[in-house]
Protein backbone atom coordinates (compact mmCIF):
# COMPACT_ATOMS: atom_id res chain seq x y z
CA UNK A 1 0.00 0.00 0.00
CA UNK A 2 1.04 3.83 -0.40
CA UNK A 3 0.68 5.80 2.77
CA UNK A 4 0.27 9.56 3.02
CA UNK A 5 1.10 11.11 6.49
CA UNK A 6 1.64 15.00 6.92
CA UNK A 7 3.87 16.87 9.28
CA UNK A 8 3.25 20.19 11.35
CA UNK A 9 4.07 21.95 8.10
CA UNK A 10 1.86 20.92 6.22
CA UNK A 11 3.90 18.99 3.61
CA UNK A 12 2.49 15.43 2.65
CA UNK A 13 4.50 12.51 2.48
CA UNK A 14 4.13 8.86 0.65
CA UNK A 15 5.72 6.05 1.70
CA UNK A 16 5.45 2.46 0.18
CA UNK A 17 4.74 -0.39 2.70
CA UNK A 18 4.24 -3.69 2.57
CA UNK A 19 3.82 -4.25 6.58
CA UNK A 20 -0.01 -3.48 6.52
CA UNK A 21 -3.18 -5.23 7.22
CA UNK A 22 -6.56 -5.26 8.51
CA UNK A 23 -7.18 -6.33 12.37
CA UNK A 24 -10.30 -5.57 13.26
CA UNK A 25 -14.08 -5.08 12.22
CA UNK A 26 -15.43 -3.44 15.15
CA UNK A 27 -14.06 -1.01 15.61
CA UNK A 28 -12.88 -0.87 12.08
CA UNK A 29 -8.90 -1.06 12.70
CA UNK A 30 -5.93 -1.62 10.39
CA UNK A 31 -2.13 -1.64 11.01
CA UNK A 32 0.89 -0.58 9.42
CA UNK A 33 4.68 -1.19 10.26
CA UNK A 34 6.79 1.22 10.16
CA UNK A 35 11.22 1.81 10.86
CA UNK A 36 11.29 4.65 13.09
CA UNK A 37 14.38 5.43 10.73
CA UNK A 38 11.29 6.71 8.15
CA UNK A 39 10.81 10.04 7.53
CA UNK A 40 7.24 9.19 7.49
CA UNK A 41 7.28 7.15 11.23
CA UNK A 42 8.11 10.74 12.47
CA UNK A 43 4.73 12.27 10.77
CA UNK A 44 2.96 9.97 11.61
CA UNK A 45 4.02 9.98 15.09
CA UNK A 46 3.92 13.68 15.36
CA UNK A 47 0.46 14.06 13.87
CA UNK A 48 -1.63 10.83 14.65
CA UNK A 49 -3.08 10.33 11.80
CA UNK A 50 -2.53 8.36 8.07
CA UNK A 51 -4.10 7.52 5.33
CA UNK A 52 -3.39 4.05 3.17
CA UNK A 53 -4.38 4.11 -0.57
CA UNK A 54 -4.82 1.01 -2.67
CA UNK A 55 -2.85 1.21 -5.39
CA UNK A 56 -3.60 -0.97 -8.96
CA UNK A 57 -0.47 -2.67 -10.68
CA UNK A 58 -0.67 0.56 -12.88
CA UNK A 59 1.60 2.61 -10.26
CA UNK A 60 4.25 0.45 -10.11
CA UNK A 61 6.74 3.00 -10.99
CA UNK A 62 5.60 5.34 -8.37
CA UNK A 63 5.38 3.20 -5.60
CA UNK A 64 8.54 1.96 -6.29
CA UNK A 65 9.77 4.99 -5.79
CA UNK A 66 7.88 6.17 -2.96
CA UNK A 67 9.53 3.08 -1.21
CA UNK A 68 12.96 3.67 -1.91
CA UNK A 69 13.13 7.64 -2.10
CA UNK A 70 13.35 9.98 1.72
CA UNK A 71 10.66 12.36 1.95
CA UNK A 72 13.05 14.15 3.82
CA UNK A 73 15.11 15.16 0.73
CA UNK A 74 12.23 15.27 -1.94
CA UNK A 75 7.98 16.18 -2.81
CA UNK A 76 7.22 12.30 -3.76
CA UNK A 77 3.65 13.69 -5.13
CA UNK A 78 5.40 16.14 -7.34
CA UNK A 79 8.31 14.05 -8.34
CA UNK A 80 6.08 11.10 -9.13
CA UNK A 81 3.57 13.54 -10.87
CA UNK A 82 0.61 11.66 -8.38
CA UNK A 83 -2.12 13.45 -7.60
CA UNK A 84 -2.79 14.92 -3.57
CA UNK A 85 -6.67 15.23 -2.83
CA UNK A 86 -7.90 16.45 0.34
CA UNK A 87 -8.82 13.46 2.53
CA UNK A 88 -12.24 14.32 4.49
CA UNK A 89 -11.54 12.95 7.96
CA UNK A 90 -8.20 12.80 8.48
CA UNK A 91 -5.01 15.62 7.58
CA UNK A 92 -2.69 13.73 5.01
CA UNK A 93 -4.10 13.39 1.67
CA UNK A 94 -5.87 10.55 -0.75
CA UNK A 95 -3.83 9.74 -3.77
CA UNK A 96 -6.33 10.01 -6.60
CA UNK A 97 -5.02 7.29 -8.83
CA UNK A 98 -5.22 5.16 -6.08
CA UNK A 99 -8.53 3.31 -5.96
CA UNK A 100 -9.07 2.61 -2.44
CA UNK A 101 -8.51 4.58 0.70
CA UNK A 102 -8.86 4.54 4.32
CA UNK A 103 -8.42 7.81 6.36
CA UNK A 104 -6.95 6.35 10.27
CA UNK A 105 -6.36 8.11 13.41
CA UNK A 106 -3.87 6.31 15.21
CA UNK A 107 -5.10 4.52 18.44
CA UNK A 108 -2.57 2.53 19.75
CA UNK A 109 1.27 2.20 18.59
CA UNK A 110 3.88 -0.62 19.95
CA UNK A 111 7.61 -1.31 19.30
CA UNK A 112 7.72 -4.54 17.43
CA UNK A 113 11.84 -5.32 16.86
CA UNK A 114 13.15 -2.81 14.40
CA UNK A 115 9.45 -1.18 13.34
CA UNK A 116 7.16 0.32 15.26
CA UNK A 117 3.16 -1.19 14.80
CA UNK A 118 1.05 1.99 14.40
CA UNK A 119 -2.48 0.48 14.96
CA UNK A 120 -5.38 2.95 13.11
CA UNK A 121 -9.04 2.92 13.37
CA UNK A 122 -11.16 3.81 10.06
CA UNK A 123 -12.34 6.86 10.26
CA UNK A 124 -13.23 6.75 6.38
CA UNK A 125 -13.13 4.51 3.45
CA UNK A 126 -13.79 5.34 0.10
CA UNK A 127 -13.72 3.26 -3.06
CA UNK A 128 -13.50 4.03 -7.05
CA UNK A 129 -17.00 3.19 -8.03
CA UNK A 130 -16.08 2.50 -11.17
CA UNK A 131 -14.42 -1.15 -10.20
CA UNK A 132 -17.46 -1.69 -8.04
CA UNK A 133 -19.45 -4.98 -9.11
CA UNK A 134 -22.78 -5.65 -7.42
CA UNK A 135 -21.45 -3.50 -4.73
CA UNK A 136 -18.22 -5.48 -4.22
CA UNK A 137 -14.64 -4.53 -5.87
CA UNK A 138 -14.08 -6.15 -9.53
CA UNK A 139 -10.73 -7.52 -8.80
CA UNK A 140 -9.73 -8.01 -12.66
CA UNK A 141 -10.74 -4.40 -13.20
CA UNK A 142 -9.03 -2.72 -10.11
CA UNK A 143 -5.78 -4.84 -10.44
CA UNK A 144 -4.33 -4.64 -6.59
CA UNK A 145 -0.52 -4.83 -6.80
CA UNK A 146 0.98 -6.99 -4.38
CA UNK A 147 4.91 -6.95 -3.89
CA UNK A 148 7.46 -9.57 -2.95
CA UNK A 149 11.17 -8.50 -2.80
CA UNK A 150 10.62 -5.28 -5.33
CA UNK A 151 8.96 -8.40 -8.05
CA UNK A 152 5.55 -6.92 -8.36
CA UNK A 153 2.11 -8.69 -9.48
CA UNK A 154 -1.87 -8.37 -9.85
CA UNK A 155 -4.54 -10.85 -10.41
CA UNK A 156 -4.80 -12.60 -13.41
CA UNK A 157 -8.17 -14.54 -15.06
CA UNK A 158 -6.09 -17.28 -16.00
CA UNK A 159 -7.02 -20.29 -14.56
CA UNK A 160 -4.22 -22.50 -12.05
């Protein structure tokens, strides 16, 4: 997933992760794992809040980059040329080309070896209705990426 998190100043941030998942229903809750040697572990820290966006196999490029570039030392939204939209609920921004979103405040954070577990609860999630089928995400239209060391795929309709 791509997660925005803002600082004080205002600035938004991406960075790529691939420690994230859903934990709980009620309350809606996800988590994400972050290096406290992140730029990003700071903002989020700082400001309590993030937002993850769904990306499709589309953005490879730029989440590659988001996940190997510092925040510190460049704008990832303007070097990447994606697209910062004003999140309802929460301070950092959606991505637009992203098709899913959830806007978290953080509720609970723990040190977990070398990354620090920032626990969110859904404050907001939001969905391109465009891949929506029957009210359920069209998998072969929205094309999640999923990553394994930097080697990235989607789903497929060929059959195993």
């Amino acid at each position: 997933v791509m997660v925005t998190c803002v600082g004080s100043g205002g600035r938004p941030n991406i960075i790529t992760l691939g420690m994230y998942m859903p934990i709980s229903f009620d309350p809606p809750l996800v988590c994400i794992g972050v290096s406290p040697k992140r730029y990003s572990h700071r903002l989020i820290e700082e400001m309590g809040e993030f937002v993850v966006n769904v990306p499709s196999i589309n953005l490879t490029e730029e989440m590659n980059f988001c996940g190997i570039r510092s925040g510190r030392d460049c704008d990832k939204f303007r070097e990447t040329g994606l697209t910062p939209v004003p999140a309802s609920k929460a301070r950092p921004p959606l991505i637009e080309e992203c098709f899913g979103h959830l806007e978290c405040r953080v509720v609970q954070s723990h040190i977990c070896g070398d990354h620090t577990l920032f626990v969110g609860e859904v404050l907001r999630a939001s969905v391109n209705e465009d891949l929506l089928s029957n009210g359920n995400l069209d998998l072969m239209k929205a094309k999640p990426i999923v990553q394994k060391n930097r080697v990235y795929f989607s789903v497929t309709d060929r059959k195993a």
